[in-house]
Protein backbone atom coordinates (compact mmCIF):
# COMPACT_ATOMS: atom_id res chain seq x y z
CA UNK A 1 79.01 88.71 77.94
CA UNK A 2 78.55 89.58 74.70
CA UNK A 3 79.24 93.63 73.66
CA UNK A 4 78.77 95.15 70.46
CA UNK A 5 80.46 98.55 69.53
CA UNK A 6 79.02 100.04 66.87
CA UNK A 7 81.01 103.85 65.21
CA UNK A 8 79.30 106.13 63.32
CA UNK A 9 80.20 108.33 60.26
CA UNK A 10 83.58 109.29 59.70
CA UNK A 11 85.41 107.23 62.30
CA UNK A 12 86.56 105.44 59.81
CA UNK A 13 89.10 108.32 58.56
CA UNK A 14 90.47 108.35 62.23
CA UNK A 15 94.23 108.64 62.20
CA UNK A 16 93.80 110.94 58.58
CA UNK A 17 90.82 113.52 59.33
CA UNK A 18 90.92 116.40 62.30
CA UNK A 19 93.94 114.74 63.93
CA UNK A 20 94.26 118.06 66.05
CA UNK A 21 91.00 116.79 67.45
CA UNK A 22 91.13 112.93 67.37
CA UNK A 23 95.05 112.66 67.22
CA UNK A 24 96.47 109.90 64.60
CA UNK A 25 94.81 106.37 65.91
CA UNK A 26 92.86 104.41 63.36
CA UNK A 27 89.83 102.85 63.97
CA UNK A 28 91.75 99.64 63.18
CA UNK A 29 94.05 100.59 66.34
CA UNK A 30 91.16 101.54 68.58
CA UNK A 31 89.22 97.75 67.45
CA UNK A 32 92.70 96.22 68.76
CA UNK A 33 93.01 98.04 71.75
CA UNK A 34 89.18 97.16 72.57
CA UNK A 35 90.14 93.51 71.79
CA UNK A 36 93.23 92.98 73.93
CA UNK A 37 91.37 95.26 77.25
CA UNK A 38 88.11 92.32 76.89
CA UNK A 39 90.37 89.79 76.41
CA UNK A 40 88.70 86.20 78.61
CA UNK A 41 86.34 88.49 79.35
CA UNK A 42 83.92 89.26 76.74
CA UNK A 43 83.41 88.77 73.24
CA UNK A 44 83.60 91.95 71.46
CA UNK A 45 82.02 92.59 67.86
CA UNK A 46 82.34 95.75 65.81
CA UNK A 47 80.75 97.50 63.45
CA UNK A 48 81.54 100.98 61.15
CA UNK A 49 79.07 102.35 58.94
CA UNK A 50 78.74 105.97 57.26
CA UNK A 51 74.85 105.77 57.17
CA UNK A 52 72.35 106.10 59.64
CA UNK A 53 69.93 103.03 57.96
CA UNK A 54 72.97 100.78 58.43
CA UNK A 55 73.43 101.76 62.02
CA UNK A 56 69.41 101.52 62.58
CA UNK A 57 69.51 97.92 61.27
CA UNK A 58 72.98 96.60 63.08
CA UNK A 59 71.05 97.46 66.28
CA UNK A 60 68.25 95.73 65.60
CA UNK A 61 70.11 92.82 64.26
CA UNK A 62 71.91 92.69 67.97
CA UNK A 63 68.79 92.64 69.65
CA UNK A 64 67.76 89.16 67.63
CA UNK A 65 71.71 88.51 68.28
CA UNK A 66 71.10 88.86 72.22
CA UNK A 67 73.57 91.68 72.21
CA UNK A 68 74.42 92.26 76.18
CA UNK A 69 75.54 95.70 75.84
CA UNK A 70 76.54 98.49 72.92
CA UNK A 71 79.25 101.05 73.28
CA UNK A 72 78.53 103.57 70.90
CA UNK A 73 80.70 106.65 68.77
CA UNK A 74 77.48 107.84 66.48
CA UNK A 75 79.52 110.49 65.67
CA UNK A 76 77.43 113.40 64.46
CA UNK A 77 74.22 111.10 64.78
CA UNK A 78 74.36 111.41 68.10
CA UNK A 79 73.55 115.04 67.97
CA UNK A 80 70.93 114.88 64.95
CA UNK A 81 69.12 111.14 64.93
CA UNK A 82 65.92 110.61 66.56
CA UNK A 83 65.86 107.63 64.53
CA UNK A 84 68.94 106.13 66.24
CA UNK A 85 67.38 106.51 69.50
CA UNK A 86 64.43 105.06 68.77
CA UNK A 87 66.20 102.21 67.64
CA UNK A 88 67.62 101.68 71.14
CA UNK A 89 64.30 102.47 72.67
CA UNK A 90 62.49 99.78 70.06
CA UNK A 91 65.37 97.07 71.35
CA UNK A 92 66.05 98.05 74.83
CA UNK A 93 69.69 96.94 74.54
CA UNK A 94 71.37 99.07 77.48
CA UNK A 95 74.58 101.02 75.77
CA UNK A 96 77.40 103.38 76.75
CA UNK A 97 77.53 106.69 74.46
CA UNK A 98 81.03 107.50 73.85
CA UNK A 99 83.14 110.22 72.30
CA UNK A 100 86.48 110.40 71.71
CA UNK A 101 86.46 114.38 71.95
CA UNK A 102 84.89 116.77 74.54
CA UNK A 103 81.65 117.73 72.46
CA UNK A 104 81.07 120.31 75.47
CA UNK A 105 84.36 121.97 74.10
CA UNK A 106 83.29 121.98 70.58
CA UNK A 107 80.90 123.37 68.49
CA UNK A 108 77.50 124.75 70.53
CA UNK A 109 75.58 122.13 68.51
CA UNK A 110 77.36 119.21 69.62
CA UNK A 111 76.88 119.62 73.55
CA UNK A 112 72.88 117.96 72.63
CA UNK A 113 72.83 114.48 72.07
CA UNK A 114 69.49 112.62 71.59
CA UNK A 115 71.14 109.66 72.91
CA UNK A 116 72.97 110.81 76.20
CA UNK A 117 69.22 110.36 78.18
CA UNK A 118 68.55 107.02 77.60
CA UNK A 119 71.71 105.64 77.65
CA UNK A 120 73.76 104.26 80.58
CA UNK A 121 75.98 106.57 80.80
CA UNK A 122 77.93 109.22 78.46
CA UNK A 123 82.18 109.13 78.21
CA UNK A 124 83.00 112.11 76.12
CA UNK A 125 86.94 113.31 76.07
CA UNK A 126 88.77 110.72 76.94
CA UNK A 127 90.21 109.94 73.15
CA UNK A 128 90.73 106.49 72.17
CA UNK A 129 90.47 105.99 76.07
CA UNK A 130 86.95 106.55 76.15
CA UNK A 131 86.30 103.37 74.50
CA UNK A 132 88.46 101.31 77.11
CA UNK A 133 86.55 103.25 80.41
CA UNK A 134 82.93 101.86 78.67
CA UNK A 135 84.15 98.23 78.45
CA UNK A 136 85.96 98.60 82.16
CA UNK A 137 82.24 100.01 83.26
CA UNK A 138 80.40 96.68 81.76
CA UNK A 139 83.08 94.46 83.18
CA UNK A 140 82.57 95.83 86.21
CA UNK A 141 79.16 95.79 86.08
CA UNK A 142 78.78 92.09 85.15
CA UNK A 143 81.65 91.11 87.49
CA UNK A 144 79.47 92.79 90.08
CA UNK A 145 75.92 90.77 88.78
CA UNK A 146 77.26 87.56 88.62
CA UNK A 147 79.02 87.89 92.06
């Protein structure tokens, strides 16, 4: 199985930026932790970027890649991009929309995702955590299919 997990803007100052919210892990740490949970299990790529165009693109690319699955922190893009959905629409890769943060706890704005309805399933709270319950979900799931 073959997972991609794609972060949006600003994850990448995890561990320096709104640490009362996301606490001190890095991305870096998060990548690791991801790593060693999938480990024999799946292979596990990853991919950052601060712009929506890149994030468009890397899901296309996983598509011609035959991606399995995405687990995906778009950050604010989850709240604002139609274009970001319509790239999973376009590519019909099945994903998991995470957040490390409770968006329902947050801002008004942030409790509407554009992605939340066509995805798998939503994991919003959880921290770092939120990450690890998306990949137990999928190797779950394709324990289950190939059982």
């Amino acid at each position: 199985m073959n997972i991609l997990v794609i972060n949006g803007p600003n994850t990448n100052m995890l561990g320096v930026a709104q640490t009362k919210i996301f606490g001190n892990i890095t991305l870096g740490d998060i990548e690791n932790k991801i790593k060693e949970a999938a480990l024999g299990s799946a292979k596990v790529s990853f991919f950052q970027s601060n712009h929506e165009g890149a994030i468009i693109d890397r899901i296309h690319r996983a598509y011609d890649e035959s991606i399995d699955y995405i687990i995906i922190n778009a950050g604010a893009y989850a709240h604002t991009s139609i274009a970001i959905r319509d790239a999973f629409l376009a590519t019909n890769i099945p994903f998991i929309e995470v957040h490390m943060s409770n968006v329902y706890a947050r801002e008004d704005f942030r409790s509407k995702s554009y992605l939340s309805d066509i995805a798998l399933g939503v994991i919003t709270g959880f921290g770092d955590n939120s990450y690890i319950l998306a990949l137990a979900h999928l190797l779950s799931v394709e324990k289950r299919n190939n059982n």
